[in-house]
C-alpha atoms as a PDB file:
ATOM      1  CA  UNK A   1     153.589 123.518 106.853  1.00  0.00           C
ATOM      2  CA  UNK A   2     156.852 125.210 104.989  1.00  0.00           C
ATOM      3  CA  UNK A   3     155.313 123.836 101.876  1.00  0.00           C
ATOM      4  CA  UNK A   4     152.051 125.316 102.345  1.00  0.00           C
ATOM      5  CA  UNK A   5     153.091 128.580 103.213  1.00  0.00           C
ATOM      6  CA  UNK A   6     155.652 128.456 100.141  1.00  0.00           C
ATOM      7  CA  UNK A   7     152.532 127.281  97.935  1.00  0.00           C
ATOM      8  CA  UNK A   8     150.893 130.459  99.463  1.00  0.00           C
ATOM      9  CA  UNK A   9     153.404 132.722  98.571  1.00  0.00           C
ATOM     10  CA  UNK A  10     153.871 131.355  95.090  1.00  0.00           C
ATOM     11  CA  UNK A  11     150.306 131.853  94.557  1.00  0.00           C
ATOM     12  CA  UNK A  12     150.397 135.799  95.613  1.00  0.00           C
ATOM     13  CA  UNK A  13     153.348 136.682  93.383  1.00  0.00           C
ATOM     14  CA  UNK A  14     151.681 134.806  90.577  1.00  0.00           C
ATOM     15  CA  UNK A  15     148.677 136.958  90.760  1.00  0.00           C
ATOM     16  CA  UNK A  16     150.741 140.233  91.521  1.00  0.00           C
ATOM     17  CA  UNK A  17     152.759 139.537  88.302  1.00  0.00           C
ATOM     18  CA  UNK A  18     149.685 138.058  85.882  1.00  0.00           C
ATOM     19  CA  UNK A  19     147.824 141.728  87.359  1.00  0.00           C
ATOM     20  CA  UNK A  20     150.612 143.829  86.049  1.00  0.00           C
ATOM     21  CA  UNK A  21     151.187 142.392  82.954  1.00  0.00           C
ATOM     22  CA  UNK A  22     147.798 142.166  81.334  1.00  0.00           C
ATOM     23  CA  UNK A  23     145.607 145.294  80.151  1.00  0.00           C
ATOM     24  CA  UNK A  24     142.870 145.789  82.319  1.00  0.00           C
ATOM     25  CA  UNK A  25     140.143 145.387  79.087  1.00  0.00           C
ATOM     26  CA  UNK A  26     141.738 141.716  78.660  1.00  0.00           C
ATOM     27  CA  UNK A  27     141.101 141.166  82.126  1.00  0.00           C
ATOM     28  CA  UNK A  28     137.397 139.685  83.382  1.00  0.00           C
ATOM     29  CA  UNK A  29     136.028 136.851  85.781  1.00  0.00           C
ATOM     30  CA  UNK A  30     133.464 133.696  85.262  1.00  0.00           C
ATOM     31  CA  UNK A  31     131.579 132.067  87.850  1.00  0.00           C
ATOM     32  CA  UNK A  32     130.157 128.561  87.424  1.00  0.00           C
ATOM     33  CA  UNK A  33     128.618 125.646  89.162  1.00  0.00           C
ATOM     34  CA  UNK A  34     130.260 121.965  88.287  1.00  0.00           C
ATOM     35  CA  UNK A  35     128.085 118.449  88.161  1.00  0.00           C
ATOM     36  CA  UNK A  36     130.713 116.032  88.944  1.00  0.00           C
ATOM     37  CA  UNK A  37     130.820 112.107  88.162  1.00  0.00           C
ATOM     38  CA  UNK A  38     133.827 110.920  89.639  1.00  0.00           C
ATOM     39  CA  UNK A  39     136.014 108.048  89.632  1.00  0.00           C
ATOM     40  CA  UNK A  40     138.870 106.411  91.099  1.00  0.00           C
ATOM     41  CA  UNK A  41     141.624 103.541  91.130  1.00  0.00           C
ATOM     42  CA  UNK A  42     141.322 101.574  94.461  1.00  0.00           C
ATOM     43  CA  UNK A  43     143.769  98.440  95.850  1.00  0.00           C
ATOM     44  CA  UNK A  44     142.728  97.575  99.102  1.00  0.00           C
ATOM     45  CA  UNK A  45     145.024  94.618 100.479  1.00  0.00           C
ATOM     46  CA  UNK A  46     146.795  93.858  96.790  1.00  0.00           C
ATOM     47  CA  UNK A  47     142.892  93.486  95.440  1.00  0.00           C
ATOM     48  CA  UNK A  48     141.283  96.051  93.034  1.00  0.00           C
ATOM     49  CA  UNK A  49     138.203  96.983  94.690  1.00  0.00           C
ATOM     50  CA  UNK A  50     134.796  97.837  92.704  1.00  0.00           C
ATOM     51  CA  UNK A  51     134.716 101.704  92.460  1.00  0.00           C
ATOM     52  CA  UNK A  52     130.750 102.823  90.790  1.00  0.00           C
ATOM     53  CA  UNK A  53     130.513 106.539  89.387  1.00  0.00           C
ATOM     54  CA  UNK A  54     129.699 109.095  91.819  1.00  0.00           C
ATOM     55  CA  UNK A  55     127.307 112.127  90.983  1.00  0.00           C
ATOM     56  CA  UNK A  56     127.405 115.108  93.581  1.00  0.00           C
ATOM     57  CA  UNK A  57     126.185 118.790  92.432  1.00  0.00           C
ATOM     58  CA  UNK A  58     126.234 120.310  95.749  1.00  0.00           C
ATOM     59  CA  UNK A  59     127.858 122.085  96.645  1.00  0.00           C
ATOM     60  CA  UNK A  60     129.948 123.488  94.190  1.00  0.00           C
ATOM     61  CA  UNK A  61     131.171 126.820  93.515  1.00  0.00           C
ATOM     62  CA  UNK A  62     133.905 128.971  91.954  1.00  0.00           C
ATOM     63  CA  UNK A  63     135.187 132.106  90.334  1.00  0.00           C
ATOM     64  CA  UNK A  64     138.100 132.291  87.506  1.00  0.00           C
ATOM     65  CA  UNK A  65     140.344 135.014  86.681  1.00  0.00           C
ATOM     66  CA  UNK A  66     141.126 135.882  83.197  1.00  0.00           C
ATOM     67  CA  UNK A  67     143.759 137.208  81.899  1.00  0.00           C
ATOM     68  CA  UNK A  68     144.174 137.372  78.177  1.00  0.00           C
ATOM     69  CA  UNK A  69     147.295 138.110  76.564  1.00  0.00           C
ATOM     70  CA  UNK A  70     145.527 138.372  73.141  1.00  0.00           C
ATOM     71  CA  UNK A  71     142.888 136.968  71.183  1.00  0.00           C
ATOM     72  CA  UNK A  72     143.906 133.727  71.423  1.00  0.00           C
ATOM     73  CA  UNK A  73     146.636 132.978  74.598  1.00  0.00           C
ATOM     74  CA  UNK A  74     145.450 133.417  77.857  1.00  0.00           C
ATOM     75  CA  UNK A  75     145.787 132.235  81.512  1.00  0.00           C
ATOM     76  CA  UNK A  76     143.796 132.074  84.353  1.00  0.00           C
ATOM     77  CA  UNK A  77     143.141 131.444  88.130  1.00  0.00           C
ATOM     78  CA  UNK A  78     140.752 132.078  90.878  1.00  0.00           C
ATOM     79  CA  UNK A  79     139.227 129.569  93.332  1.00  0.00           C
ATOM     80  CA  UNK A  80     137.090 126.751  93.486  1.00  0.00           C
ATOM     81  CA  UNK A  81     134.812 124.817  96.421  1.00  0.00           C
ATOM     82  CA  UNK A  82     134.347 121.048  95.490  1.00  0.00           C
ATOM     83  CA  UNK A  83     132.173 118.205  96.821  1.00  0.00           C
ATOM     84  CA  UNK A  84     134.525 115.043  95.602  1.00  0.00           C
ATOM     85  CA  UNK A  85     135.096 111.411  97.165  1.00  0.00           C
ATOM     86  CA  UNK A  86     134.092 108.120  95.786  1.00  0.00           C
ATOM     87  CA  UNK A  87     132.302 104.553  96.334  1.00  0.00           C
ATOM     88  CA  UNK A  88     133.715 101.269  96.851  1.00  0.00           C
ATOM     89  CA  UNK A  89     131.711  97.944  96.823  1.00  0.00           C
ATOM     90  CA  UNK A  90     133.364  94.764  98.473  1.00  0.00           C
ATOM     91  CA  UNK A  91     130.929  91.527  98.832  1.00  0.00           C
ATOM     92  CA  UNK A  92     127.674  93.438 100.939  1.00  0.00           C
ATOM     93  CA  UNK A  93     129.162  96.197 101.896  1.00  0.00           C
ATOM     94  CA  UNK A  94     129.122  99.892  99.973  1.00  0.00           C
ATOM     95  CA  UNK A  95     131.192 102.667 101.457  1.00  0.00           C
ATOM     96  CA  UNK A  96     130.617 106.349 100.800  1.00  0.00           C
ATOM     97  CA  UNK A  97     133.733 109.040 101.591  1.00  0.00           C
ATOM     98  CA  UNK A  98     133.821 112.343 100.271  1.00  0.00           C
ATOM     99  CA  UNK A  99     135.130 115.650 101.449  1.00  0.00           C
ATOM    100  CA  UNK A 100     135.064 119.486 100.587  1.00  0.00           C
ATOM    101  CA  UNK A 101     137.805 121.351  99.142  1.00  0.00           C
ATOM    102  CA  UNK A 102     138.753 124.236  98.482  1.00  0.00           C
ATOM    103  CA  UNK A 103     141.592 124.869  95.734  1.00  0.00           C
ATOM    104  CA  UNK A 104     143.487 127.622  93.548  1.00  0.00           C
ATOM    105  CA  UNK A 105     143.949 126.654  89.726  1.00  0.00           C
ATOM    106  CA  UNK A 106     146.586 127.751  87.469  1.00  0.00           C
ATOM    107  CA  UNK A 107     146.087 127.283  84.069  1.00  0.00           C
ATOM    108  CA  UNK A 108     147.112 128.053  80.078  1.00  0.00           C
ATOM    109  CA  UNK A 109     144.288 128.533  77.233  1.00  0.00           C
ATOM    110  CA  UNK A 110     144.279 128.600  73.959  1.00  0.00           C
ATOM    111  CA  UNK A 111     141.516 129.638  71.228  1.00  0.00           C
ATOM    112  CA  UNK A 112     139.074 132.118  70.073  1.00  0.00           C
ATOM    113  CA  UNK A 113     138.412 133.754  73.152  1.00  0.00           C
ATOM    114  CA  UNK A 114     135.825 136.625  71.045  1.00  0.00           C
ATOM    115  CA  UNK A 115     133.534 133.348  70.854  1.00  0.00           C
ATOM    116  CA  UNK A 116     134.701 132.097  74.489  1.00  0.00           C
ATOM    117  CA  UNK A 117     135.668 128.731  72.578  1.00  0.00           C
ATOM    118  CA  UNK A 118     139.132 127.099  74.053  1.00  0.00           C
ATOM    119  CA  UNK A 119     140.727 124.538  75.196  1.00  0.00           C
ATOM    120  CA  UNK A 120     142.992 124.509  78.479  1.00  0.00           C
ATOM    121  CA  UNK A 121     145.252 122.421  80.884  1.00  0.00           C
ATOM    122  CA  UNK A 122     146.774 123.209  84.023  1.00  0.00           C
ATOM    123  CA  UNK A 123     146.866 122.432  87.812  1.00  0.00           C
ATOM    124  CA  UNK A 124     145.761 123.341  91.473  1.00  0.00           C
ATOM    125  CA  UNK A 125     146.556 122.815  95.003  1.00  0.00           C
ATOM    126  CA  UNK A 126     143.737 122.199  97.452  1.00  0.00           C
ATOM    127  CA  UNK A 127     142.882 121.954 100.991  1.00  0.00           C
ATOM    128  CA  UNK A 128     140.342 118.980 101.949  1.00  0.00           C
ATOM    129  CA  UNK A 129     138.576 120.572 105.457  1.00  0.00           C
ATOM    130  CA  UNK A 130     135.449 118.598 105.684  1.00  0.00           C
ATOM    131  CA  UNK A 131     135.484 114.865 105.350  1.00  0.00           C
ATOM    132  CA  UNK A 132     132.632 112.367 105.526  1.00  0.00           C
ATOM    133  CA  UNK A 133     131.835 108.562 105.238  1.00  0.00           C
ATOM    134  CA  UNK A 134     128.372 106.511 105.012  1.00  0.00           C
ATOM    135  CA  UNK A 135     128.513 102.519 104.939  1.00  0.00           C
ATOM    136  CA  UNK A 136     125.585 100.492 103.930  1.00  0.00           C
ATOM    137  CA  UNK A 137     125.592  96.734 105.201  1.00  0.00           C
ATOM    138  CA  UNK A 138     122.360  94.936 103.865  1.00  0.00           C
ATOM    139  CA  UNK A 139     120.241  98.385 103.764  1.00  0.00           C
ATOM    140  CA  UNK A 140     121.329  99.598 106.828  1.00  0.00           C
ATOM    141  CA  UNK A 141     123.343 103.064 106.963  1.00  0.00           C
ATOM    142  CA  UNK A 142     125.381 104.493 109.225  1.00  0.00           C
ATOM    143  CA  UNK A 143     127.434 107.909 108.741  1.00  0.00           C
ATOM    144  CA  UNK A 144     130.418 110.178 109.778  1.00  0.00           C
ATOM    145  CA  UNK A 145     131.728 113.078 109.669  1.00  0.00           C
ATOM    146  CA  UNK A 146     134.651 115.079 110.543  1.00  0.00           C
ATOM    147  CA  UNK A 147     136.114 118.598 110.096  1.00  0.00           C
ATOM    148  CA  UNK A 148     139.930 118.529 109.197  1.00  0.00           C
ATOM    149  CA  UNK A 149     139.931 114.614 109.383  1.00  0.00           C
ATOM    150  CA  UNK A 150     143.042 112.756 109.742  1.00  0.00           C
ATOM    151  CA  UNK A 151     141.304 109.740 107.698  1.00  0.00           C
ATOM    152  CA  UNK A 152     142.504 112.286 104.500  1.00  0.00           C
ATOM    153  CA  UNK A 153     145.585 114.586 103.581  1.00  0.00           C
ATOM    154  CA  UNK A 154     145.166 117.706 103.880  1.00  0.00           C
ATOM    155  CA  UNK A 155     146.701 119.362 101.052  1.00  0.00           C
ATOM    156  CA  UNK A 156     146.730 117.646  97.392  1.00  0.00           C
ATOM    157  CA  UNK A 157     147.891 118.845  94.026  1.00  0.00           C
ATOM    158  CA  UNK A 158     145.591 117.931  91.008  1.00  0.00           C
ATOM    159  CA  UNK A 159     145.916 118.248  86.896  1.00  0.00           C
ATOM    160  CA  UNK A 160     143.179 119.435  84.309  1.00  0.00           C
ATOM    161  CA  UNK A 161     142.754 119.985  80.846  1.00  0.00           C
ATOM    162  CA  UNK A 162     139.087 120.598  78.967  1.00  0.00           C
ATOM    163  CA  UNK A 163     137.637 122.766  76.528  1.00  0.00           C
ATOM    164  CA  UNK A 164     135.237 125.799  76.937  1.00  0.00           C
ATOM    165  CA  UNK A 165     132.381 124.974  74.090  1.00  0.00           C
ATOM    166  CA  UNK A 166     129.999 128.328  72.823  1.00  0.00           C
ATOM    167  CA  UNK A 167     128.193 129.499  75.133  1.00  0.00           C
ATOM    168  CA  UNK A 168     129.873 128.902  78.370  1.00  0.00           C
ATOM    169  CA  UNK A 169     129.415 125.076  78.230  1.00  0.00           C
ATOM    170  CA  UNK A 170     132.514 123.527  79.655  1.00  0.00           C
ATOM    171  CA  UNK A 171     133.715 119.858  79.917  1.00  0.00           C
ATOM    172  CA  UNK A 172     137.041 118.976  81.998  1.00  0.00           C
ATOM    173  CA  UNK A 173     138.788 116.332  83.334  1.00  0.00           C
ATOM    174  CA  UNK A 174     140.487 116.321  86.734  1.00  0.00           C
ATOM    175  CA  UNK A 175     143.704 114.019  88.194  1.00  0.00           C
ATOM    176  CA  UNK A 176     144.572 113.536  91.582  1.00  0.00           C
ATOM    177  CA  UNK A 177     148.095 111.597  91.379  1.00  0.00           C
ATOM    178  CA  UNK A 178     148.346 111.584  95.188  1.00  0.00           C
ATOM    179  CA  UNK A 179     146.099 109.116  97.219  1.00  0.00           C
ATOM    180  CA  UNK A 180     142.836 110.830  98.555  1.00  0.00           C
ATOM    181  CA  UNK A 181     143.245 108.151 101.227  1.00  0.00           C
ATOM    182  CA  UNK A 182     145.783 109.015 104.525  1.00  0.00           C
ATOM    183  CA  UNK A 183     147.288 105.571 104.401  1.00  0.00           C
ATOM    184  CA  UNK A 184     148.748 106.831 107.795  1.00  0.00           C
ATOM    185  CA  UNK A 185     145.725 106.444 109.772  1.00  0.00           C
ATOM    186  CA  UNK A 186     144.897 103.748 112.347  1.00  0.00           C
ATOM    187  CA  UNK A 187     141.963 104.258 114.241  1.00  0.00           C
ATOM    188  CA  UNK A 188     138.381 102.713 114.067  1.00  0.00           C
ATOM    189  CA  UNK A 189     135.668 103.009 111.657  1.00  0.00           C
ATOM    190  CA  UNK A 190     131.627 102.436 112.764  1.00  0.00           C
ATOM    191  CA  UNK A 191     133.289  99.968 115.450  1.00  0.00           C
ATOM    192  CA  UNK A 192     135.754  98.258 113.714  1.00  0.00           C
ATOM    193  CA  UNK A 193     139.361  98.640 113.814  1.00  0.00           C
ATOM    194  CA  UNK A 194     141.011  99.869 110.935  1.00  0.00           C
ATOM    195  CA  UNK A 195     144.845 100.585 108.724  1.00  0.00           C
ATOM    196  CA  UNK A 196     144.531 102.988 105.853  1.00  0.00           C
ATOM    197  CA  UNK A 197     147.941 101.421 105.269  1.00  0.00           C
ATOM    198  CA  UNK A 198     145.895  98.578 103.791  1.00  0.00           C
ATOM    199  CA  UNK A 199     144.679 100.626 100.685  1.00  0.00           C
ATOM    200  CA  UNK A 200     148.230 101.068  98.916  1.00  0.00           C
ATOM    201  CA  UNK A 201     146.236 103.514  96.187  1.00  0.00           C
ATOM    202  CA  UNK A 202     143.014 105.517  96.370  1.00  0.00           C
ATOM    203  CA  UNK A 203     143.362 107.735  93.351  1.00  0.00           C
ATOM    204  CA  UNK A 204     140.561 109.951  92.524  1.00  0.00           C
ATOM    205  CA  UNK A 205     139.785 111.286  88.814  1.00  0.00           C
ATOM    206  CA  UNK A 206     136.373 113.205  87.640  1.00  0.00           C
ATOM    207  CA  UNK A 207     134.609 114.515  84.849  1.00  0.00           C
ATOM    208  CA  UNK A 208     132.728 117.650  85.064  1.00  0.00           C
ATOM    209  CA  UNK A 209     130.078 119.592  83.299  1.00  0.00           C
ATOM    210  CA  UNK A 210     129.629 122.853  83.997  1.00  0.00           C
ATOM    211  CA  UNK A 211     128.233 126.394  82.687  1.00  0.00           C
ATOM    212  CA  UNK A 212     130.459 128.889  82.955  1.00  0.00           C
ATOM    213  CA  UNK A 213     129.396 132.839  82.743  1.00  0.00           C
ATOM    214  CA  UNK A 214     130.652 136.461  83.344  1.00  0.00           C
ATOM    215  CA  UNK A 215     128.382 138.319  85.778  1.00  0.00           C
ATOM    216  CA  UNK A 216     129.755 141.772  84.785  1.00  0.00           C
ATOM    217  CA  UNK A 217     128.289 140.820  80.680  1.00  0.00           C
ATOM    218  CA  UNK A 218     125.231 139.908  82.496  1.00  0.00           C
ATOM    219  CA  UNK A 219     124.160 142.890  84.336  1.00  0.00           C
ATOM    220  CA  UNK A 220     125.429 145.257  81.946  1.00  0.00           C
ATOM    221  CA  UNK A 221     123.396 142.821  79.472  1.00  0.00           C
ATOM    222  CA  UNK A 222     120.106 143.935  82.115  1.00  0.00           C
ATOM    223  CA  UNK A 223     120.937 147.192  82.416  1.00  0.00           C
ATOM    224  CA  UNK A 224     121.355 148.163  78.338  1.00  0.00           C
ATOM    225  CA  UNK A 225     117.730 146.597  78.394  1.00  0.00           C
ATOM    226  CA  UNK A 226     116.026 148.721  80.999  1.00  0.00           C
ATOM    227  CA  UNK A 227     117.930 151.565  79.410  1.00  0.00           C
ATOM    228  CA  UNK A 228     116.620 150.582  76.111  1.00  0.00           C
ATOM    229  CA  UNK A 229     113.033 150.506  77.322  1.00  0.00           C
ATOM    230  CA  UNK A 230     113.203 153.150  79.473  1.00  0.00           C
ATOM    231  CA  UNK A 231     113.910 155.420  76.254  1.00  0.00           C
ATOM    232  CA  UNK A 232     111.686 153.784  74.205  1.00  0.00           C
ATOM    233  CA  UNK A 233     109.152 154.267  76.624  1.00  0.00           C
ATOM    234  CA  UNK A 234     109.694 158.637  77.172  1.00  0.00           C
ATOM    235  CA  UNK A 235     110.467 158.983  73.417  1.00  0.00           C
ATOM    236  CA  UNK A 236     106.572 158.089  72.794  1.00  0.00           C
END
């Protein structure tokens, strides 16, 4: 807890200090959506366990802070809401997990930010709050779900880096060195008794595509039009 609220705190005077030092006309936000295909490095019991690619697209969501010190250094943060978790297949049985989270980024760009082309790297510190697990034995499902589970941490740091293409496209890559896993937990899952001790790593990783835009450009975009029209329209 003295971590999180220290986390908390660092995060504030960050965005206190970034707001104060920046011109407000090199200041602006981006919202985007993310398709995810994530990964990740499982041992369960010494044995690396078969991990498939996981799509999810809902629901994600976020908002960025810019702050651009010129044309071609910049930094940014905001928040972002993330469906992540992955599969593991052992003999005939597939397991589901995933969770939500919800994070703060902190990150350094570089490039040509006139064209909104860059590349950038950084991290973030997130809060998993809604966990949930679906096995499959021979066709047949059966699910769970938990708010603040104990079956994962709750907080967990992460690294990025990607590039910002024309246009808005974006492609990045995301780390989690910590195990996504609470190898702390005992309890039982769909019946049977379980150790998350037994998984001694549970590393997740991800690549996502997203679109990224500014919502300000866009309605002033709509606007100048029905302005334009509008005039058009009396001058006849």
């Amino acid at each position: 807890m003295k971590n999180y609220k220290i986390s908390i705190l660092t995060c504030a005077f960050t965005f206190l200090f970034i707001n104060q030092s920046f011109s407000q006309d090199r200041i602006y936000t981006e919202n985007s959506n993310e398709m995810i295909f994530s990964f990740a490095d499982v041992v369960y019991n010494g044995q690396n366990l078969s991990t498939p690619a996981r799509f999810s697209l809902f629901f994600h969501a976020g908002n960025n802070i810019h702050f651009d010190l010129n044309d071609y250094v910049g930094i940014y943060t905001g928040y972002g809401l993330r469906n992540i978790g992955f599969i593991t297949e052992e003999n005939n049985v597939k397991m589901k997990r995933r969770t939500y989270s919800i994070g703060v980024p902190l990150a350094l760009k570089l490039g040509i930010f006139q064209k909104k082309l860059f590349v950038y790297g950084g991290g973030s510190y997130e809060m998993f709050f809604h966990y949930k697990q679906k096995q499959f034995i021979d066709g047949n499902k059966q699910k769970y779900s938990e708010w603040f589970s104990d079956r994962t941490d709750r907080f967990a740091p992460s690294f990025f880096a990607g590039i910002q293409f024309l246009g808005g496209i974006n492609l990045k890559f995301k780390y989690y060195p910590n195990n996504f896993l609470n190898t702390s937990f005992v309890g039982t899952d769909f019946g049977e008794s379980v150790d998350y001790g037994d998984y001694s790593k549970t590393n997740l990783f991800y690549v996502g595509l997203s679109f990224n835009f500014d919502p300000k450009n866009m309605g002033i975009n709509i606007n100048s039009d029905k302005k334009s029209e509008k005039v058009a329209y009396f001058s006849e």
